[in-house]
Protein backbone atom coordinates (compact mmCIF):
# COMPACT_ATOMS: atom_id res chain seq x y z
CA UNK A 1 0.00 0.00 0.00
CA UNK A 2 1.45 3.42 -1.13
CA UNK A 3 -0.14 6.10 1.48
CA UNK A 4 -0.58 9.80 0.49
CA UNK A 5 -1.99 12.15 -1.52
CA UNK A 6 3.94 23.84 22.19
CA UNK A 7 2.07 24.32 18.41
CA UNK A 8 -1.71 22.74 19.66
CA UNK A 9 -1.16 25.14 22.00
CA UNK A 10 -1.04 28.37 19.36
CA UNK A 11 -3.41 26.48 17.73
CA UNK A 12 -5.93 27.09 20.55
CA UNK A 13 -4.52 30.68 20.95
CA UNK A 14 -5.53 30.79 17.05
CA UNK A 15 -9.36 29.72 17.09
CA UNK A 16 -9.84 31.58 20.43
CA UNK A 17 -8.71 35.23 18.90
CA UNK A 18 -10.87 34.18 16.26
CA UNK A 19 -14.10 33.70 17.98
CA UNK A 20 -13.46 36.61 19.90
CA UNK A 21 -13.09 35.08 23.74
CA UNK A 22 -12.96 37.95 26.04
CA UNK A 23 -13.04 36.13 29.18
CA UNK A 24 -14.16 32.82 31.51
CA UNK A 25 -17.27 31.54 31.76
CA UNK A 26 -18.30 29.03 34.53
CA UNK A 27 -19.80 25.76 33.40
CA UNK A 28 -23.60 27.06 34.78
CA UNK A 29 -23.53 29.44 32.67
CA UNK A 30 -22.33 28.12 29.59
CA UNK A 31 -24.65 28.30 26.41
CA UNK A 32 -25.61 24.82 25.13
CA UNK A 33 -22.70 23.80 22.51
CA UNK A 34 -24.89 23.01 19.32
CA UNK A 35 -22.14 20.55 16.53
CA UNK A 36 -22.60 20.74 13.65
CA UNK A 37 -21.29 17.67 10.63
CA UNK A 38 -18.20 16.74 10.31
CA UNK A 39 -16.40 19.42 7.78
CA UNK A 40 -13.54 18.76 5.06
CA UNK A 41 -10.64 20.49 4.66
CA UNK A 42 -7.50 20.03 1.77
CA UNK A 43 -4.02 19.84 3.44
CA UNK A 44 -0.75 19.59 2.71
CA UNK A 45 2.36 19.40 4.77
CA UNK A 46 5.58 17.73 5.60
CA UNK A 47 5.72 15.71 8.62
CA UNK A 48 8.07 16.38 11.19
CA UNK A 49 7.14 12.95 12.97
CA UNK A 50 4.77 10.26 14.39
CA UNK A 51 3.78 9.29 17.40
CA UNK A 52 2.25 5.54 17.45
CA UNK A 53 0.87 5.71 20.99
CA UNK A 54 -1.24 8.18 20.23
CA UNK A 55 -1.91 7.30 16.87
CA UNK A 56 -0.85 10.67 15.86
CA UNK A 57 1.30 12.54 12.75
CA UNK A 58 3.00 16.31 13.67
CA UNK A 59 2.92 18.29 10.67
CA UNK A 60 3.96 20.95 9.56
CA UNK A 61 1.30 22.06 6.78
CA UNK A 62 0.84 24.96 4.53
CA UNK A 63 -2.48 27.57 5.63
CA UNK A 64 -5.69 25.71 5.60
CA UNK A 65 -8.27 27.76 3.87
CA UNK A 66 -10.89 28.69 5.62
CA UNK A 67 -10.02 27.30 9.16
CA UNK A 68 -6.27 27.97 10.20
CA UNK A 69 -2.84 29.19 9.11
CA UNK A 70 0.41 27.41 8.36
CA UNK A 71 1.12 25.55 11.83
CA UNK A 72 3.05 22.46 13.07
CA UNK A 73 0.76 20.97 15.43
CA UNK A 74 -0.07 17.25 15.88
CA UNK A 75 -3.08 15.76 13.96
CA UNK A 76 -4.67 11.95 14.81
CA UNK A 77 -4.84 9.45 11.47
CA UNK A 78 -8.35 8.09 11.22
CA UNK A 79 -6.26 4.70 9.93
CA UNK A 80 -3.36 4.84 12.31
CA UNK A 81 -1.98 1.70 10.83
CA UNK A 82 -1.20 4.40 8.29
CA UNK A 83 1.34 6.08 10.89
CA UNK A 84 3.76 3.17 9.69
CA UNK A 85 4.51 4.70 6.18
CA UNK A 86 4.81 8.43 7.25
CA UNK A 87 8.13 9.49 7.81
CA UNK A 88 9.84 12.27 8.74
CA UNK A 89 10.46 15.12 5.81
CA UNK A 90 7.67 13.26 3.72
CA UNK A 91 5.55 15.54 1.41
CA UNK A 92 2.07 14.60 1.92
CA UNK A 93 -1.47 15.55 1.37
CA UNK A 94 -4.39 14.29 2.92
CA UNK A 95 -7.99 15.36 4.05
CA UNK A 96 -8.42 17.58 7.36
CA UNK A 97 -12.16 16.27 8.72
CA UNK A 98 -13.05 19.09 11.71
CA UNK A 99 -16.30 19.13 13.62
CA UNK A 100 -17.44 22.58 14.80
CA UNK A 101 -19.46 23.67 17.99
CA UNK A 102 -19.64 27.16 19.52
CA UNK A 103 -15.96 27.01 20.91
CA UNK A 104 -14.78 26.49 17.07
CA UNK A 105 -13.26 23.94 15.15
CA UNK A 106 -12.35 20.22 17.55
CA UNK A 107 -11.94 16.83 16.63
CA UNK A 108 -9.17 17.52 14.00
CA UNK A 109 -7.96 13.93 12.10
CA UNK A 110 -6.94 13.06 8.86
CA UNK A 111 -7.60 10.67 6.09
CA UNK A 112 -6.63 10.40 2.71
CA UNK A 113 -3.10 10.89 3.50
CA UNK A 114 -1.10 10.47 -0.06
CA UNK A 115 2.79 10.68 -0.42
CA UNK A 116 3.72 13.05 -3.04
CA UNK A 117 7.30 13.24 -2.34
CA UNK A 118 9.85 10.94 0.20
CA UNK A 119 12.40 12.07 2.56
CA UNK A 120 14.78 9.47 2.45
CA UNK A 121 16.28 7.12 -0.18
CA UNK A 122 15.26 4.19 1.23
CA UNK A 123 12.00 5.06 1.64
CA UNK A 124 11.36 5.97 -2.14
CA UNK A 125 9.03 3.86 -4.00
CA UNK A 126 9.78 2.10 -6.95
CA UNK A 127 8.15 5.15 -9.06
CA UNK A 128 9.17 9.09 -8.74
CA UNK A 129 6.17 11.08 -8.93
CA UNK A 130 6.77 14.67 -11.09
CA UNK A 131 5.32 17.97 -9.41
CA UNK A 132 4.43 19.99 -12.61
CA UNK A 133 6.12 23.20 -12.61
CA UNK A 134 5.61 26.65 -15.21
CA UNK A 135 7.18 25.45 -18.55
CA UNK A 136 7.19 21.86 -18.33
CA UNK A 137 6.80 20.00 -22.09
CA UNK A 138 3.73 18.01 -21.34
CA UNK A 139 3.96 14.27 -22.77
CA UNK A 140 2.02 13.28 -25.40
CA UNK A 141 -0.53 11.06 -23.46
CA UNK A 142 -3.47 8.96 -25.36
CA UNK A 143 -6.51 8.38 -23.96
CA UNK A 144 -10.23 7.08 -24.98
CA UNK A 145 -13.01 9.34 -24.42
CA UNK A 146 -16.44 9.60 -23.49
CA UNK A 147 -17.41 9.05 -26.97
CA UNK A 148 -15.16 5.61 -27.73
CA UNK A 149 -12.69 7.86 -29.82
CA UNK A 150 -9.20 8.00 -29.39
CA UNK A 151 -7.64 11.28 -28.36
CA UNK A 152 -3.77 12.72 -27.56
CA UNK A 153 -2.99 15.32 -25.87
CA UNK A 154 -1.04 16.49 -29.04
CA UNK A 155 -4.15 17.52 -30.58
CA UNK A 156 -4.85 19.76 -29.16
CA UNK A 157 -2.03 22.33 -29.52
CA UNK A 158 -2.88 25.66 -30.56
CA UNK A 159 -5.33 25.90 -27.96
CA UNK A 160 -5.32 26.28 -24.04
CA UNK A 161 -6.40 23.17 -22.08
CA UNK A 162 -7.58 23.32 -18.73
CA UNK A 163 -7.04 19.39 -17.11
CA UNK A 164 -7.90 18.08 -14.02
CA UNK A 165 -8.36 14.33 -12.57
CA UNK A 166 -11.18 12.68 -11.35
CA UNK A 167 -13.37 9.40 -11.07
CA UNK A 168 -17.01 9.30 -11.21
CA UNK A 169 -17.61 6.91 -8.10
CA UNK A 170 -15.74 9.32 -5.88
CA UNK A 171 -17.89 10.01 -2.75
CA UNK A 172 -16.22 13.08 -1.48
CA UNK A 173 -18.11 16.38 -2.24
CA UNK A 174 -14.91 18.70 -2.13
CA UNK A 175 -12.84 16.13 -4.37
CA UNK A 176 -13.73 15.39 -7.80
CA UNK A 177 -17.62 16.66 -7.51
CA UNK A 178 -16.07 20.02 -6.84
CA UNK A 179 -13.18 19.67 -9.63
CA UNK A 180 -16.27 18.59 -12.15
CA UNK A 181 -18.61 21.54 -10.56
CA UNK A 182 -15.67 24.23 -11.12
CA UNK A 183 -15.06 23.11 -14.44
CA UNK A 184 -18.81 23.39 -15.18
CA UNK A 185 -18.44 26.98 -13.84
CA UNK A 186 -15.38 27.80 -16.21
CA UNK A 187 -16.68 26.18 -19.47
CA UNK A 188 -19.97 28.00 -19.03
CA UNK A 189 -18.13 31.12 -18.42
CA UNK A 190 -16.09 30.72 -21.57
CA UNK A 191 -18.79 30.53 -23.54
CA UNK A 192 -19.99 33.95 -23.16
CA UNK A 193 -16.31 35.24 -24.80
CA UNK A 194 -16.45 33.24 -28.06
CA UNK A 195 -12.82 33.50 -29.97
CA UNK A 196 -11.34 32.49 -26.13
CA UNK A 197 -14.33 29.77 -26.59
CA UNK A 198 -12.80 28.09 -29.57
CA UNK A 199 -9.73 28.74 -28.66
CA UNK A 200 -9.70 26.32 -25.67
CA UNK A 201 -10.19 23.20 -24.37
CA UNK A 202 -11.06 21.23 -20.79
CA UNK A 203 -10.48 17.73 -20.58
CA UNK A 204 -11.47 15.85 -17.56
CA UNK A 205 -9.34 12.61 -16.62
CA UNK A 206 -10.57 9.96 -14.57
CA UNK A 207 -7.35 7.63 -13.10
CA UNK A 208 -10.46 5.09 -12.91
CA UNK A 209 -10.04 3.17 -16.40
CA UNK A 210 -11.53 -0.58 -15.17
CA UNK A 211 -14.65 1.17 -14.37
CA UNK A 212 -14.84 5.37 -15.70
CA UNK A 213 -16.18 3.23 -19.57
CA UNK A 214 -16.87 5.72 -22.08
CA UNK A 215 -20.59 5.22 -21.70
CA UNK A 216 -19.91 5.73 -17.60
CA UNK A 217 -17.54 9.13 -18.44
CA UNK A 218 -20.33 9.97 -21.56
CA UNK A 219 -23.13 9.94 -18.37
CA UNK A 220 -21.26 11.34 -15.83
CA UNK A 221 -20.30 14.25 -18.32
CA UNK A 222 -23.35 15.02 -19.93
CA UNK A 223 -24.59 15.51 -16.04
CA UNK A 224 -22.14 18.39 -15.29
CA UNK A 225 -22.13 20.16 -18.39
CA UNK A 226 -26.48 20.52 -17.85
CA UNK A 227 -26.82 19.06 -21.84
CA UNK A 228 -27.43 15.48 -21.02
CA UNK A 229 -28.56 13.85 -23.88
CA UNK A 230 -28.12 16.85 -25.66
CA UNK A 231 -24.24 16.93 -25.53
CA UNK A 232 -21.72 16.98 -28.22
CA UNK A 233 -19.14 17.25 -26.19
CA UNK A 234 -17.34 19.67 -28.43
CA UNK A 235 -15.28 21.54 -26.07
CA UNK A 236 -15.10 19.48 -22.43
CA UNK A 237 -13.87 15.95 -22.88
CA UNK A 238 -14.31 13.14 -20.42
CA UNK A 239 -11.75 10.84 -21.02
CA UNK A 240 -9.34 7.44 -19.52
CA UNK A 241 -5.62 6.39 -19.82
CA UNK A 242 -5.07 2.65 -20.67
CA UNK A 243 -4.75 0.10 -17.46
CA UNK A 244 -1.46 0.04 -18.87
CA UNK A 245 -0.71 4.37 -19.14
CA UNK A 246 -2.55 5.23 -16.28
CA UNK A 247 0.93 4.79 -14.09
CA UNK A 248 2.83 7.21 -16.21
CA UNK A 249 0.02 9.78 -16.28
CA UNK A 250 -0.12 9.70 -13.04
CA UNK A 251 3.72 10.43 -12.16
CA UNK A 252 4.11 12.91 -14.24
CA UNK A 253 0.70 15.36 -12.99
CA UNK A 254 1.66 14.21 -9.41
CA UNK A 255 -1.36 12.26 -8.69
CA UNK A 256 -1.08 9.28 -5.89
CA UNK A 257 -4.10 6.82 -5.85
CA UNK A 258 -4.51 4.43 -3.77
CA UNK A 259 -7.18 1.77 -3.40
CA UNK A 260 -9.63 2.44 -0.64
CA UNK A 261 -12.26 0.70 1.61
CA UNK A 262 -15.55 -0.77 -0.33
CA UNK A 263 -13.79 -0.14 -4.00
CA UNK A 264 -13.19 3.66 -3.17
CA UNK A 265 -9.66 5.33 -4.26
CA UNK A 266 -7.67 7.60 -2.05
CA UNK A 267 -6.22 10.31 -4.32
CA UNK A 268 -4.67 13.62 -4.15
CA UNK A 269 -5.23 16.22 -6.73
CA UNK A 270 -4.00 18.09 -9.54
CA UNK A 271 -5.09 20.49 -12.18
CA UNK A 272 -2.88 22.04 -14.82
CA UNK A 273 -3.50 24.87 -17.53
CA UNK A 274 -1.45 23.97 -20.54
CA UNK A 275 -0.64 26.67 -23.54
CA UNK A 276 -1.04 26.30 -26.55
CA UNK A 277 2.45 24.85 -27.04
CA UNK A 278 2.09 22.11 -24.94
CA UNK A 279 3.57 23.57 -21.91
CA UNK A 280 2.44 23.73 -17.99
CA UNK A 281 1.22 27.32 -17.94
CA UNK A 282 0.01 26.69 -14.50
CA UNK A 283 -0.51 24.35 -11.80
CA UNK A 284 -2.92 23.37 -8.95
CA UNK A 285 -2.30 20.10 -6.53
CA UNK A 286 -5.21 20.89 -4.00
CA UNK A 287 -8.71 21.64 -4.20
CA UNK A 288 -8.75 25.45 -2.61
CA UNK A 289 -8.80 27.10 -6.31
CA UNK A 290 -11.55 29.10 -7.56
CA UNK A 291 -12.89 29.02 -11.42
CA UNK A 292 -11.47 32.77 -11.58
CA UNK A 293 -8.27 31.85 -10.87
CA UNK A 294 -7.95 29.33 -13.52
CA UNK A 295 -9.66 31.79 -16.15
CA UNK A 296 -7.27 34.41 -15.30
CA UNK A 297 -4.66 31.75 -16.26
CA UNK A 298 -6.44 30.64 -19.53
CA UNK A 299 -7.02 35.00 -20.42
CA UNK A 300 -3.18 35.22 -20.03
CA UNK A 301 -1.53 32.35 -22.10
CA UNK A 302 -4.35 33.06 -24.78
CA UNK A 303 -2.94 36.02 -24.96
């Protein structure tokens, strides 16, 4: 199994600034704490070390949008057994889960942890993964589409291409749904502009071949772009590697899946805007990116 993907102390300091504490309050007079589900967070950190007893990981992880800054504090592993493949220096990414009652966020744990870059040499895997960086040649990767058809990525050059990776059975609302629901957002925003419209491309790639079928991607497609039946898929491909490319694609747009419980995949992310010749314009490995941000990238190397 390849796992990807005193500071709780400021961290308390943190949340209690935030939610304005001015003072004590006895336990009579404490308003009733009212919790609300369970809420998802993207993360990514390096760790700085375990700590089996307590089934925990101490990272030190980048700002977490919408709930904290960069920190180091310790976070438990909802799979602790996972603590035995985290070392320290690792590069990971994972899911931050984080109830929230009247006091602010508690409960903090992760899941989804995925390596995306080892400390040591003899911890590497047998595969290097490649974090796409601003000029990068892109390889010419084939793939089958939603519509049975063969397709390269070489095809489309002379346009900008907007990628991103998903699979359709993924059950996690801020994961792929989101990826598919911001790429909805962008296509339908292109449309209203259209020379930039023709002069573009998104392709959505599901790491899922065995079961993401071109009449599975054709479905799940037709859903997000609002068309259905209806759609030609003209600009917005949904679209598979090979069994036997899948590993390659992978490595090189820095995406670590591994198998999950009841069939599901554990998966970082990444979405890349490529130019028109072929090179990473831009690159994004987490989910906290907005539509605009990515059109602002598209507006620029059209330009």
């Amino acid at each position: 199994m390849r796992v990807r993907s005193s500071c709780a102390l400021l961290f308390v300091a943190i949340v209690a600034i935030a939610i304005g504490m001015t003072g004590c309050r006895g336990r009579a007079n404490a308003p009733a704490v009212t919790k609300n589900p369970s809420q998802s967070y993207s993360v990514r950190g390096v760790v700085v070390g375990t700590d089996p007893a307590n089934g925990e990981v101490i990272l030190k992880h980048d700002a977490i949008l919408g709930l904290m800054p960069g920190m180091t504090m310790p976070y438990h592993l909802e799979d602790p057994s996972a603590l035995s493949e985290l070392h320290p220096g690792d590069l990971i990414t994972a899911t931050l889960l984080a109830d929230h009652d009247a006091a602010g966020p508690t409960n903090l744990r992760l899941k989804n942890i995925v390596i995306i870059a080892q400390a040591r040499p003899d911890y590497k895997p047998a595969v290097s993964y490649h974090v796409p960086s601003k000029g990068d040649d892109v390889p010419n990767f084939k793939l089958l589409n939603q519509s049975n058809h063969a397709i390269d990525l070489k095809q489309f050059r002379g346009k900008v291409v907007v990628m991103t990776f998903i699979y359709t059975r993924c059950p996690l609302a801020d994961f792929c749904p989101r990826m598919s629901r911001n790429f909805a957002e962008i296509d339908k925003t292109l449309q209203s502009d259209p020379t930039l419209y023709k002069n573009t491309h998104l392709l959505s790639v599901s790491f899922d071949p065995a079961y993401d079928t071109p009449k599975v991607l054709r479905s799940y497609g037709a859903a997000y772009t609002g068309n259905f039946v209806n759609e030609t898929f003209q600009h917005w491909d949904f679209a598979a590697p090979s069994v036997a490319d899948l590993p390659s694609m992978e490595q090189f747009f820095d995406v670590g899946v591994t198998p999950g419980p009841g069939g599901s995949l554990q998966h970082s992310l990444s979405t890349v805007v490529i130019g028109k010749d072929g090179k990473i314009v831009a690159f994004y490995p987490t989910n906290d990116w907005n539509p605009a941000q990515v059109l602002a990238d598209v507006h620029s190397a059209a330009s």
